[in-house]
PDB file of N, CA and C in Angstrom:
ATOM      1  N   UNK A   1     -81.185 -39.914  32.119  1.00  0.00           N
ATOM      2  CA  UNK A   1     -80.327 -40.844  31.414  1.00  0.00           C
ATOM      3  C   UNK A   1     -81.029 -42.184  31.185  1.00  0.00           C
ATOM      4  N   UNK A   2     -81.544 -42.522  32.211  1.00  0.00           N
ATOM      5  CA  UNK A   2     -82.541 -43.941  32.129  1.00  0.00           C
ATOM      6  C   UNK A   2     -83.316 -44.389  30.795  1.00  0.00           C
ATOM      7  N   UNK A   3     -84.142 -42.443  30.939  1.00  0.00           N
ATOM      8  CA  UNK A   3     -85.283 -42.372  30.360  1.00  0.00           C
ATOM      9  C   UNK A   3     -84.492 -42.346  28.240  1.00  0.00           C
ATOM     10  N   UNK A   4     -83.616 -41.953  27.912  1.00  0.00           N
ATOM     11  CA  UNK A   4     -83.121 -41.829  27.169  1.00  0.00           C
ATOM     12  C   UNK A   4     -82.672 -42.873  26.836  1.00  0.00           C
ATOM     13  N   UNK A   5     -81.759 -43.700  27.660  1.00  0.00           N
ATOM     14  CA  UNK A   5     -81.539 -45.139  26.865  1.00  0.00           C
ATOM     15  C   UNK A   5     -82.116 -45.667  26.543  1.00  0.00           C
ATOM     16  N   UNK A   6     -83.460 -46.452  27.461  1.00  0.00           N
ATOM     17  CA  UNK A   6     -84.556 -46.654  26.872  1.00  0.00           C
ATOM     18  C   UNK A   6     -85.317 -46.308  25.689  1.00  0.00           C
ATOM     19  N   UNK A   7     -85.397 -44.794  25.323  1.00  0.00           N
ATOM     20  CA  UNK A   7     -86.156 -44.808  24.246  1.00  0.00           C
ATOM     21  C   UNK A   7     -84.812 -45.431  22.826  1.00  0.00           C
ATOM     22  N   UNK A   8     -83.480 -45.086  23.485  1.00  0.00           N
ATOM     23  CA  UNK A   8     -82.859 -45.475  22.176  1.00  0.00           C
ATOM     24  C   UNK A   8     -82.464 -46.859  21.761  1.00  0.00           C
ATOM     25  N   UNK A   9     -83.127 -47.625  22.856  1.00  0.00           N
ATOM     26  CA  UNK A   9     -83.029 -48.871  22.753  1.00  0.00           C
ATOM     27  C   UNK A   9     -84.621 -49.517  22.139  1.00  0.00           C
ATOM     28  N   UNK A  10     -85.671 -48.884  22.628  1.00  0.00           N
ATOM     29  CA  UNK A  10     -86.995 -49.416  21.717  1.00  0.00           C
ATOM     30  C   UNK A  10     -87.146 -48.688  20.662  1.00  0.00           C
ATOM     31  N   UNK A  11     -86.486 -47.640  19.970  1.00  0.00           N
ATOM     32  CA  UNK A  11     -87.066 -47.076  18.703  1.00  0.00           C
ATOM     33  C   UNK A  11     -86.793 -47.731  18.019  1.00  0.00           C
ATOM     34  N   UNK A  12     -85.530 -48.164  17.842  1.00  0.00           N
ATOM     35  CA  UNK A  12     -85.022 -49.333  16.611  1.00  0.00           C
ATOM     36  C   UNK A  12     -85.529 -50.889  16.728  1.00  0.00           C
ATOM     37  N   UNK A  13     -86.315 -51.448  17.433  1.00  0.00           N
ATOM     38  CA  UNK A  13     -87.056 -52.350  17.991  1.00  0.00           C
ATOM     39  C   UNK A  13     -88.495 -52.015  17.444  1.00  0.00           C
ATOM     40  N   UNK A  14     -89.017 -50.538  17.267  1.00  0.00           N
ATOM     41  CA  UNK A  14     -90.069 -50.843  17.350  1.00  0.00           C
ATOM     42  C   UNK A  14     -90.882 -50.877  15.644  1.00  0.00           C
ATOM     43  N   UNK A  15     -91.853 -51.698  15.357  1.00  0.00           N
ATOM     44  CA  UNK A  15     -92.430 -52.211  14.052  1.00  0.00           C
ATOM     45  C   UNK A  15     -93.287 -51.666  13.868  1.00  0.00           C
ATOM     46  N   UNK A  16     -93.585 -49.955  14.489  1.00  0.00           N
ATOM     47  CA  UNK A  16     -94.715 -49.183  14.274  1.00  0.00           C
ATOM     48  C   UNK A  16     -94.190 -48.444  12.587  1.00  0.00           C
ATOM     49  N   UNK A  17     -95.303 -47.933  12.291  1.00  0.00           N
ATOM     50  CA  UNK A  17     -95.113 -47.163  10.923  1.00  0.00           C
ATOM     51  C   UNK A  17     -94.542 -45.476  11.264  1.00  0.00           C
ATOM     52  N   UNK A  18     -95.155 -45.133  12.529  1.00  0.00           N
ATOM     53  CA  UNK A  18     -95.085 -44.089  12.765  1.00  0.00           C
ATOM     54  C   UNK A  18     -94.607 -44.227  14.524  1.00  0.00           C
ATOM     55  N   UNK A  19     -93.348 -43.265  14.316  1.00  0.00           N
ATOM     56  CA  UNK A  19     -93.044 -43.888  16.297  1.00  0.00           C
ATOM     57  C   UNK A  19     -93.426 -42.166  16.357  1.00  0.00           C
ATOM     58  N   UNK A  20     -94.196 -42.295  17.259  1.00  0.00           N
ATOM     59  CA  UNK A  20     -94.619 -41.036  18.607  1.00  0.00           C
ATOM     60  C   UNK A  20     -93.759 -41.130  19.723  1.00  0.00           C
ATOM     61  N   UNK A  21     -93.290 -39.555  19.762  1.00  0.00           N
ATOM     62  CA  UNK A  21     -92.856 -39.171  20.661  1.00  0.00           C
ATOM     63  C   UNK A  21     -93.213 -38.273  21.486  1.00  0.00           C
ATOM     64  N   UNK A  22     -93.352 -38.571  22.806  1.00  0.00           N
ATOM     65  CA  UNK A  22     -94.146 -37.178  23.538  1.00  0.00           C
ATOM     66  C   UNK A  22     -93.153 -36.731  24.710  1.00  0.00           C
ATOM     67  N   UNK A  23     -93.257 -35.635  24.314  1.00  0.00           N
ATOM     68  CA  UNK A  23     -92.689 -34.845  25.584  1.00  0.00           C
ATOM     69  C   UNK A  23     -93.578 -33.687  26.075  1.00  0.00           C
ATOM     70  N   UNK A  24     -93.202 -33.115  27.532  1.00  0.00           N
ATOM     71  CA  UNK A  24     -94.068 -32.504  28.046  1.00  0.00           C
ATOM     72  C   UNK A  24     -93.644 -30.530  27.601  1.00  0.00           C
ATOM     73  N   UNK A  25     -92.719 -30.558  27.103  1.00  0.00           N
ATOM     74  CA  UNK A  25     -92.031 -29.079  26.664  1.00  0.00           C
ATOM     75  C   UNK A  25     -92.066 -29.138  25.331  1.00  0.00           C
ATOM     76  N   UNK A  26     -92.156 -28.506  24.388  1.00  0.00           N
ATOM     77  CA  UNK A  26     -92.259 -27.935  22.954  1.00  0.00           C
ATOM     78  C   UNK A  26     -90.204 -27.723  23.049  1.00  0.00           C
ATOM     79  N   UNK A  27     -90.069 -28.507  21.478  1.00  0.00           N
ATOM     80  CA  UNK A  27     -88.776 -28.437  21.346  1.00  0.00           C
ATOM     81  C   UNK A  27     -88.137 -26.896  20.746  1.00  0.00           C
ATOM     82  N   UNK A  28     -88.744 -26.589  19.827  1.00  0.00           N
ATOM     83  CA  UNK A  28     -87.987 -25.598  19.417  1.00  0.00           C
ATOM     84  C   UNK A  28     -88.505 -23.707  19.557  1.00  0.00           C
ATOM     85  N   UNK A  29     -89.659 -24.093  20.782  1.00  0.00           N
ATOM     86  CA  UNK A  29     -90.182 -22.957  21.576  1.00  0.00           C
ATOM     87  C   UNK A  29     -89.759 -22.583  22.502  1.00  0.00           C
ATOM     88  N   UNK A  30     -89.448 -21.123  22.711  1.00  0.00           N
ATOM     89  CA  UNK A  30     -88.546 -20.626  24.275  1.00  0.00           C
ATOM     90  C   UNK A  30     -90.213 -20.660  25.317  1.00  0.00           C
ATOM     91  N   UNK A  31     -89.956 -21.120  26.204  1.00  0.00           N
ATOM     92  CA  UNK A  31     -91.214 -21.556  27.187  1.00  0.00           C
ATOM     93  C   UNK A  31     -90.453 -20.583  28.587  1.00  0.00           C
ATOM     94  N   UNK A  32     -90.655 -19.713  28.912  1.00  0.00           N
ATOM     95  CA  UNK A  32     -89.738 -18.617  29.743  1.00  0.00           C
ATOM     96  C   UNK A  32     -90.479 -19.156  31.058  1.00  0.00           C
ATOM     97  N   UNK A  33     -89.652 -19.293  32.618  1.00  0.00           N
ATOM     98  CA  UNK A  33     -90.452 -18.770  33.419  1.00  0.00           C
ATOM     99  C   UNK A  33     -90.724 -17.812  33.885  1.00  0.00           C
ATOM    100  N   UNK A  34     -89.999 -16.393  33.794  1.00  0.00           N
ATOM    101  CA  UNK A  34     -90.565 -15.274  33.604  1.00  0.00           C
ATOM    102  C   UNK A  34     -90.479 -15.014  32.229  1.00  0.00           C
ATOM    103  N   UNK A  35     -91.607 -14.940  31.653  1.00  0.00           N
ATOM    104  CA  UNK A  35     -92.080 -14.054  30.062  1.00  0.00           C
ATOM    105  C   UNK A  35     -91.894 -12.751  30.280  1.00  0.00           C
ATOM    106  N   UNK A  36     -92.426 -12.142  31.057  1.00  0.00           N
ATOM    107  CA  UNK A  36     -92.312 -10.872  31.203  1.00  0.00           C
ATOM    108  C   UNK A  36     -89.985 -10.237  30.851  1.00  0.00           C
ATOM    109  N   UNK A  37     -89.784 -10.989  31.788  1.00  0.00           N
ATOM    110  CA  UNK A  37     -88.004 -10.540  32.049  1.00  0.00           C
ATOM    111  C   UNK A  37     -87.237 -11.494  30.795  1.00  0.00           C
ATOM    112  N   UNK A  38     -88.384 -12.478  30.085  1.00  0.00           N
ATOM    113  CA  UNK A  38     -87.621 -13.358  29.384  1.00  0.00           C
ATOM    114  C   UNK A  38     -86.791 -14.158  30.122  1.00  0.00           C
ATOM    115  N   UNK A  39     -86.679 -14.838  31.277  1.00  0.00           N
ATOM    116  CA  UNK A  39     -85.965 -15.609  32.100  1.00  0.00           C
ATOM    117  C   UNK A  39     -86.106 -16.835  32.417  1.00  0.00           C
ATOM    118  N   UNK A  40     -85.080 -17.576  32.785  1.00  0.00           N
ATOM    119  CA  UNK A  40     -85.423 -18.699  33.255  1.00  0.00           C
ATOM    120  C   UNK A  40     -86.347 -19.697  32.096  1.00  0.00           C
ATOM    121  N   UNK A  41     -85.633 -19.974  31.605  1.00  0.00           N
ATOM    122  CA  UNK A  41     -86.372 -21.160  30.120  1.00  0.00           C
ATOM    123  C   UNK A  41     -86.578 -22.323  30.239  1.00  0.00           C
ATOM    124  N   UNK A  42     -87.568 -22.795  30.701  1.00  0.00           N
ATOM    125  CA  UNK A  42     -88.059 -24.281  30.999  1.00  0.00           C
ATOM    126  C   UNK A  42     -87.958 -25.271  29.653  1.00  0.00           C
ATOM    127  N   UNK A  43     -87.949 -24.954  28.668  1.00  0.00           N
ATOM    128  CA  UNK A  43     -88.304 -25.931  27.742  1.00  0.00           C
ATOM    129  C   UNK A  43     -87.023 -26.727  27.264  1.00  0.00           C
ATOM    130  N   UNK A  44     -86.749 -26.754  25.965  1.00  0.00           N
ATOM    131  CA  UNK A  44     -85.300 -27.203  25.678  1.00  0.00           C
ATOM    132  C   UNK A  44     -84.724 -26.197  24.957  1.00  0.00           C
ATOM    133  N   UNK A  45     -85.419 -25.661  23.833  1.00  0.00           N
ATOM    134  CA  UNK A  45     -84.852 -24.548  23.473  1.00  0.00           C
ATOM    135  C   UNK A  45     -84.311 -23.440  24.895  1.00  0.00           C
ATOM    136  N   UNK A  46     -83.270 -22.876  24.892  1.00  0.00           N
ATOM    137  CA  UNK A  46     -83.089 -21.614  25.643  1.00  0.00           C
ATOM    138  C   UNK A  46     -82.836 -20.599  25.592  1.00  0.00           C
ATOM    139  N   UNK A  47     -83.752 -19.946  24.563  1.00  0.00           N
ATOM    140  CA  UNK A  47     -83.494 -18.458  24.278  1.00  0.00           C
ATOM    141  C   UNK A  47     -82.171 -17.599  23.973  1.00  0.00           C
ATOM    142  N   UNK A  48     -81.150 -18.443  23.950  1.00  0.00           N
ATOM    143  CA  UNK A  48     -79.893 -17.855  23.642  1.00  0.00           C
ATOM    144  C   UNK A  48     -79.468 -18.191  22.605  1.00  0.00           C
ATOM    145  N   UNK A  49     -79.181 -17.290  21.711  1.00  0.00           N
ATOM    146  CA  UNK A  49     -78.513 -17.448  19.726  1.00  0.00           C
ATOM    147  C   UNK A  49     -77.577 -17.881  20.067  1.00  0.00           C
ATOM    148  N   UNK A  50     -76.227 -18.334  20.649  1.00  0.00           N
ATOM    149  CA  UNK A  50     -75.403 -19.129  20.419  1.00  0.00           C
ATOM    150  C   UNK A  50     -75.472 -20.530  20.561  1.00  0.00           C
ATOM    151  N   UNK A  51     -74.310 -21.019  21.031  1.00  0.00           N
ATOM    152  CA  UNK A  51     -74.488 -22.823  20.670  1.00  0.00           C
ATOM    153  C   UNK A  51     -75.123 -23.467  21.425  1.00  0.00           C
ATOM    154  N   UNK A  52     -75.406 -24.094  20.794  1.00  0.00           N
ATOM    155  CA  UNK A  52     -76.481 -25.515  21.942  1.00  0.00           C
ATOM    156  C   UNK A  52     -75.715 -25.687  22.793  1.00  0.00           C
ATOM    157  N   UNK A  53     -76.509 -25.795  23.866  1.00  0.00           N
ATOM    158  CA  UNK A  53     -76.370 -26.458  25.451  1.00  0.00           C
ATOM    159  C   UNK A  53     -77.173 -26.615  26.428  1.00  0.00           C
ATOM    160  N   UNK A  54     -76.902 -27.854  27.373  1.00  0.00           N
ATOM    161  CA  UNK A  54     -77.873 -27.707  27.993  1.00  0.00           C
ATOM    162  C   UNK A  54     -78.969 -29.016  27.818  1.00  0.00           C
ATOM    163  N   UNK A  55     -80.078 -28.581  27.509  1.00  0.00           N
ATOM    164  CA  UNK A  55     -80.967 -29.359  26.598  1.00  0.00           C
ATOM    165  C   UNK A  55     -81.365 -30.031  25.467  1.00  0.00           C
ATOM    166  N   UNK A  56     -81.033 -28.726  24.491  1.00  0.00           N
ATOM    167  CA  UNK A  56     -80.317 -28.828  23.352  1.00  0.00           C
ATOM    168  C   UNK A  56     -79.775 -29.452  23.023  1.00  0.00           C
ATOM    169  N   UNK A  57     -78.402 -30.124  24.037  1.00  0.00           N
ATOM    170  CA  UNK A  57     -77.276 -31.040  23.481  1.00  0.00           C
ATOM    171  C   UNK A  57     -77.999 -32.092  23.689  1.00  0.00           C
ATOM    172  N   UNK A  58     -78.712 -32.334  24.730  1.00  0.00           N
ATOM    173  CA  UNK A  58     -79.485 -34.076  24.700  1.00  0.00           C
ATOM    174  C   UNK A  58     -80.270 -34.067  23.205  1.00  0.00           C
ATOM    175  N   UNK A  59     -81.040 -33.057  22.920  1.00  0.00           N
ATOM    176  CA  UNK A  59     -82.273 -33.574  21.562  1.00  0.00           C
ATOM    177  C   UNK A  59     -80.634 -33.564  20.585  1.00  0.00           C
ATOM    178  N   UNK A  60     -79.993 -32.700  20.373  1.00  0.00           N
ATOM    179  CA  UNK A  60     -79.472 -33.055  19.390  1.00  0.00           C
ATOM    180  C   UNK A  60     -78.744 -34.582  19.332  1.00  0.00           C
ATOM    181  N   UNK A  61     -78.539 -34.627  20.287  1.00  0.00           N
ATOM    182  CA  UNK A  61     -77.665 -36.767  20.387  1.00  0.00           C
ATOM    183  C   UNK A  61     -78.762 -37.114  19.950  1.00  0.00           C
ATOM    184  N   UNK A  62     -80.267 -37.007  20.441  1.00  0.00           N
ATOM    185  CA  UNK A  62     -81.219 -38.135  20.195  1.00  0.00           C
ATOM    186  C   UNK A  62     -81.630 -37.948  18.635  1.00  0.00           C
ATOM    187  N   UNK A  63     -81.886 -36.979  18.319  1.00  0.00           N
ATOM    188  CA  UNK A  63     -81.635 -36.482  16.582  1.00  0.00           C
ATOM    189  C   UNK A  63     -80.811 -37.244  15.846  1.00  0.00           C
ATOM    190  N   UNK A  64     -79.565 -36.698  16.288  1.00  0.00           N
ATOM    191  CA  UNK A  64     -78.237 -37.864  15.341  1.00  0.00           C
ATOM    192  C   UNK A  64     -79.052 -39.419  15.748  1.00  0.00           C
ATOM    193  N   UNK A  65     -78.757 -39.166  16.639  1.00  0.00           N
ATOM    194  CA  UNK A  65     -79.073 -41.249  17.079  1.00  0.00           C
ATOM    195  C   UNK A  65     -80.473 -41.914  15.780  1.00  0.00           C
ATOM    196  N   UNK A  66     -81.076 -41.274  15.948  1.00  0.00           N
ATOM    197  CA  UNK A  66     -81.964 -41.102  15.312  1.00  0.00           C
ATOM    198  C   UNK A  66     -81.824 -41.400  13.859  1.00  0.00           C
ATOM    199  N   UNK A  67     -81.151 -40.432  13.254  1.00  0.00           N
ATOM    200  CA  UNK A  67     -80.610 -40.435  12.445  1.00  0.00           C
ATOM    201  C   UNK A  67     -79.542 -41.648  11.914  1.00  0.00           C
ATOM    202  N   UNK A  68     -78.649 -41.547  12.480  1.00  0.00           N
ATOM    203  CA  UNK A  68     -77.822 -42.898  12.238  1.00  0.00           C
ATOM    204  C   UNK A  68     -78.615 -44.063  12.348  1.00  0.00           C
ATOM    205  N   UNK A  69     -79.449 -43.972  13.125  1.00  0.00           N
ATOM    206  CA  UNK A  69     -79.803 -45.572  13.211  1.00  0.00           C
ATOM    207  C   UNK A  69     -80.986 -45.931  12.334  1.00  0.00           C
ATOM    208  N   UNK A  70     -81.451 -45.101  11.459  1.00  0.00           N
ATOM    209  CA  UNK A  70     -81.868 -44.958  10.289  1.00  0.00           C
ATOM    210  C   UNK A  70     -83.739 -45.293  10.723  1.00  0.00           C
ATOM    211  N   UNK A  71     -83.743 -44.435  11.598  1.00  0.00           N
ATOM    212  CA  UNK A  71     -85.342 -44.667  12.021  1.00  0.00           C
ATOM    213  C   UNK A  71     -86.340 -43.588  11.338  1.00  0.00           C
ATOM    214  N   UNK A  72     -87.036 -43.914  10.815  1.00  0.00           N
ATOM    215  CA  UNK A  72     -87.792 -43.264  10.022  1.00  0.00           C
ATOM    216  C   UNK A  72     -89.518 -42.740  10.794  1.00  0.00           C
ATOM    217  N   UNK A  73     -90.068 -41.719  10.169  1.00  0.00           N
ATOM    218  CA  UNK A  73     -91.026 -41.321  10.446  1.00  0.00           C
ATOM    219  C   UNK A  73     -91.573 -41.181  11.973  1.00  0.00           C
ATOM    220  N   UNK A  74     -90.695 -40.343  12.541  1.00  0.00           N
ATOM    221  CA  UNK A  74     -91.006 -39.780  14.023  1.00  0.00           C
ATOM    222  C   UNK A  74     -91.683 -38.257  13.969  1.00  0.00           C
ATOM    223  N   UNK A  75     -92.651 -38.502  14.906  1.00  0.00           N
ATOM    224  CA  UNK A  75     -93.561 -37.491  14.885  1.00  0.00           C
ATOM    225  C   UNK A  75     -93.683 -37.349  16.801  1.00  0.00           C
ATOM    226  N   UNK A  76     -93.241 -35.547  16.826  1.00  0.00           N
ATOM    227  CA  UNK A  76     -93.435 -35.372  18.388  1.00  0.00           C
ATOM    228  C   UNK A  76     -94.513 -34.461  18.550  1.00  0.00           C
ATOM    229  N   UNK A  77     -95.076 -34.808  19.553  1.00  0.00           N
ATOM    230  CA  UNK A  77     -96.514 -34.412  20.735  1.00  0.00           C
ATOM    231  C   UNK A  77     -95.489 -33.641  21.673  1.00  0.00           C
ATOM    232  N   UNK A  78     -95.690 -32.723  21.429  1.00  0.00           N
ATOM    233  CA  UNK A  78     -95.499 -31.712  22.806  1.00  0.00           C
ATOM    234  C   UNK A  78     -96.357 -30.815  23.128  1.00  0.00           C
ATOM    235  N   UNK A  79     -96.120 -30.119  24.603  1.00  0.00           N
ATOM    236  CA  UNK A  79     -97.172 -29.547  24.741  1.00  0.00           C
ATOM    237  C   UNK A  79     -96.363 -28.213  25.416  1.00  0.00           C
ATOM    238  N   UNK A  80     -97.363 -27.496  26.503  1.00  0.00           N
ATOM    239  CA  UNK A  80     -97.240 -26.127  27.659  1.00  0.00           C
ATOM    240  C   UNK A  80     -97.537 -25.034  26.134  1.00  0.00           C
ATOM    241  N   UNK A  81     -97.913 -25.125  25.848  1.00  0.00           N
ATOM    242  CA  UNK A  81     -98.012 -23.462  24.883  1.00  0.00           C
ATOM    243  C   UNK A  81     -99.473 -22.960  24.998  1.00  0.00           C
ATOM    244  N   UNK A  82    -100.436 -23.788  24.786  1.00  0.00           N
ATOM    245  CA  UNK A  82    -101.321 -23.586  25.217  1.00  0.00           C
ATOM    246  C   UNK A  82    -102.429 -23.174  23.722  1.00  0.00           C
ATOM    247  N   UNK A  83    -101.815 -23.373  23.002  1.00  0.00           N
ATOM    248  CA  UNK A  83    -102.481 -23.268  21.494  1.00  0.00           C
ATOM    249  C   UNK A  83    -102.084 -24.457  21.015  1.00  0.00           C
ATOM    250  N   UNK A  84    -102.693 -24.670  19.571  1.00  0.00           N
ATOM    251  CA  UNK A  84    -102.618 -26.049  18.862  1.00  0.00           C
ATOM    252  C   UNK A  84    -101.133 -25.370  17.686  1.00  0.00           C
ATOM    253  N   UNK A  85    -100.049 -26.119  17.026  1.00  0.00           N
ATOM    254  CA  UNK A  85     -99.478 -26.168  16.511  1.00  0.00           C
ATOM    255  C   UNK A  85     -98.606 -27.266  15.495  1.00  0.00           C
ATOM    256  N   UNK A  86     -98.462 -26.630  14.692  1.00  0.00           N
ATOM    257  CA  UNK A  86     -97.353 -27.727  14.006  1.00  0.00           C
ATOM    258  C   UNK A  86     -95.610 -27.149  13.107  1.00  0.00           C
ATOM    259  N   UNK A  87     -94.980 -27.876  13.853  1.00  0.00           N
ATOM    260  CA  UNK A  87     -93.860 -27.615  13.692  1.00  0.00           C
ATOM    261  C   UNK A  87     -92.808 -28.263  12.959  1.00  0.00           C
ATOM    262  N   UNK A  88     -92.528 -27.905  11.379  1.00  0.00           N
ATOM    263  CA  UNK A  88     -91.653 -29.043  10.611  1.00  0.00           C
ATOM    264  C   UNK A  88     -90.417 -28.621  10.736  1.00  0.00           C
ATOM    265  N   UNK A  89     -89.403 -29.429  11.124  1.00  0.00           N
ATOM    266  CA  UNK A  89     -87.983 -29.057  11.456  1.00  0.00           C
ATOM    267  C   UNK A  89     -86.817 -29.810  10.076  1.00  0.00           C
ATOM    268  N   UNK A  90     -86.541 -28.610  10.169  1.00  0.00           N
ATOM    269  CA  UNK A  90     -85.774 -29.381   8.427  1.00  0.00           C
ATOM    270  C   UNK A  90     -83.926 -28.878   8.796  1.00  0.00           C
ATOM    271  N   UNK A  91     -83.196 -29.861   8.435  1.00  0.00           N
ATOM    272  CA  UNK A  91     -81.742 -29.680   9.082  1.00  0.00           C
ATOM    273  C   UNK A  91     -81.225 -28.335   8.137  1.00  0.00           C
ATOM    274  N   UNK A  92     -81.909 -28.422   7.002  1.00  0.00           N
ATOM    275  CA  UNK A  92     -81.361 -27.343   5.947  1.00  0.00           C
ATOM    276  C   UNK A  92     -81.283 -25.417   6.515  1.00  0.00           C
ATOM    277  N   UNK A  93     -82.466 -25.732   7.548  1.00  0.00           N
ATOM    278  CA  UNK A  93     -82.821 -24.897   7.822  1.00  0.00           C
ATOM    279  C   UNK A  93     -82.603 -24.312   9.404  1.00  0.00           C
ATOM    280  N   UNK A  94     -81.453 -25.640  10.107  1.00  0.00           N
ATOM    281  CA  UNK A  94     -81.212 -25.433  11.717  1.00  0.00           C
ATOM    282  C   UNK A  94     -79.724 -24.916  11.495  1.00  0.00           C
ATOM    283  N   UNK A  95     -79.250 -24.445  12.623  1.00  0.00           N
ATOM    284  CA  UNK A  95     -78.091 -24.978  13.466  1.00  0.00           C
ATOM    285  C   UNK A  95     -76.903 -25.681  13.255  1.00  0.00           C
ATOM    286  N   UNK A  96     -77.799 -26.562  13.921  1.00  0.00           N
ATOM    287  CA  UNK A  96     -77.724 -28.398  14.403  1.00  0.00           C
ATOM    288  C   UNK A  96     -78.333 -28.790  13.027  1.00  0.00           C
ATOM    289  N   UNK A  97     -77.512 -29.907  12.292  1.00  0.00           N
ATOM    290  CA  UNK A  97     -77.664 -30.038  10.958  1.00  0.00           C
ATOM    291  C   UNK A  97     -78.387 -31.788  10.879  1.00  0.00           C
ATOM    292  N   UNK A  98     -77.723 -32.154  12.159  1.00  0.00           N
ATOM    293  CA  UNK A  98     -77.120 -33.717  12.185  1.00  0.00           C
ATOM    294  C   UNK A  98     -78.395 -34.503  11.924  1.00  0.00           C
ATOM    295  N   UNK A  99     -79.948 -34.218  11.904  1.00  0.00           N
ATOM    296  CA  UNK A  99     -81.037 -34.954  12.068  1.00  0.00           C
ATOM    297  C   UNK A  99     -81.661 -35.243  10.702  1.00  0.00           C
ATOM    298  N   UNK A 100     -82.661 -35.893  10.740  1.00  0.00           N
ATOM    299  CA  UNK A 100     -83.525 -35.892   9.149  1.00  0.00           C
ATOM    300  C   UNK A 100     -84.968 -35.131   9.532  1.00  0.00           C
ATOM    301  N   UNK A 101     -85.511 -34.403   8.618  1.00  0.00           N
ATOM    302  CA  UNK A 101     -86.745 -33.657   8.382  1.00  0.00           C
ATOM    303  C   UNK A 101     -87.889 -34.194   9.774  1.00  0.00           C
ATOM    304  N   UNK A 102     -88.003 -33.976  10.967  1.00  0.00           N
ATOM    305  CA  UNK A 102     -89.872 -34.411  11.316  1.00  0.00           C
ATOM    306  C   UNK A 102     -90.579 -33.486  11.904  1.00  0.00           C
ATOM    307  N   UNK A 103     -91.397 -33.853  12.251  1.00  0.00           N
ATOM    308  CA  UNK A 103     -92.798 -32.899  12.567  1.00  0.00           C
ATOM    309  C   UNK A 103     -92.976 -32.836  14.210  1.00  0.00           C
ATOM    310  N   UNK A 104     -93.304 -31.667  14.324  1.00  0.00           N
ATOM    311  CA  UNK A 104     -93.277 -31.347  15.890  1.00  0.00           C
ATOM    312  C   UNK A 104     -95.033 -31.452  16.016  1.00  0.00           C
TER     313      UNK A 104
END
């Protein structure tokens, strides 16, 4: 909770062109701790087709927030996969509708 207010209190503060965001889990990758059984999902995504929860519900607040507060050009660094990637998340194309277009 700390860590979250904080960022939603310096993003709109901050006078970068481009705000970076890093987290240590890949957002919209199931990161299993057993792969094998498919179990136990460390990341935020959690492998289950129904509704967000969980993790999920935090990125999606920070998405909207995001969104409403009209912050532009966020780009997230994540990692654990263990290959290089890039991930464009477009609301047209989620769920969860509530965010604007960025790059994983």
């Amino acid at each position: 909770e700390q860590q979250i207010r904080w960022l939603k209190r310096e993003l709109p503060n901050s006078n970068a062109t481009w705000k970076i965001i890093a987290a240590d889990m890949p957002l919209g990758l199931v990161v299993w701790n057993d792969a094998t059984k498919k179990a136990g999902a460390e990341a935020v995504s959690n492998g289950d087709n129904g509704p967000a929860k969980g993790r999920e519900l935090e990125i999606a607040d920070l998405l909207r927030y995001i969104k409403n507060a009209g912050i532009t050009n966020t780009v997230w660094l994540t990692a654990d996969v263990h290959y290089t990637a890039a991930h464009y998340y477009n609301p047209d194309k989620a769920g969860f509708q509530d965010f604007n277009p960025f790059w994983e």
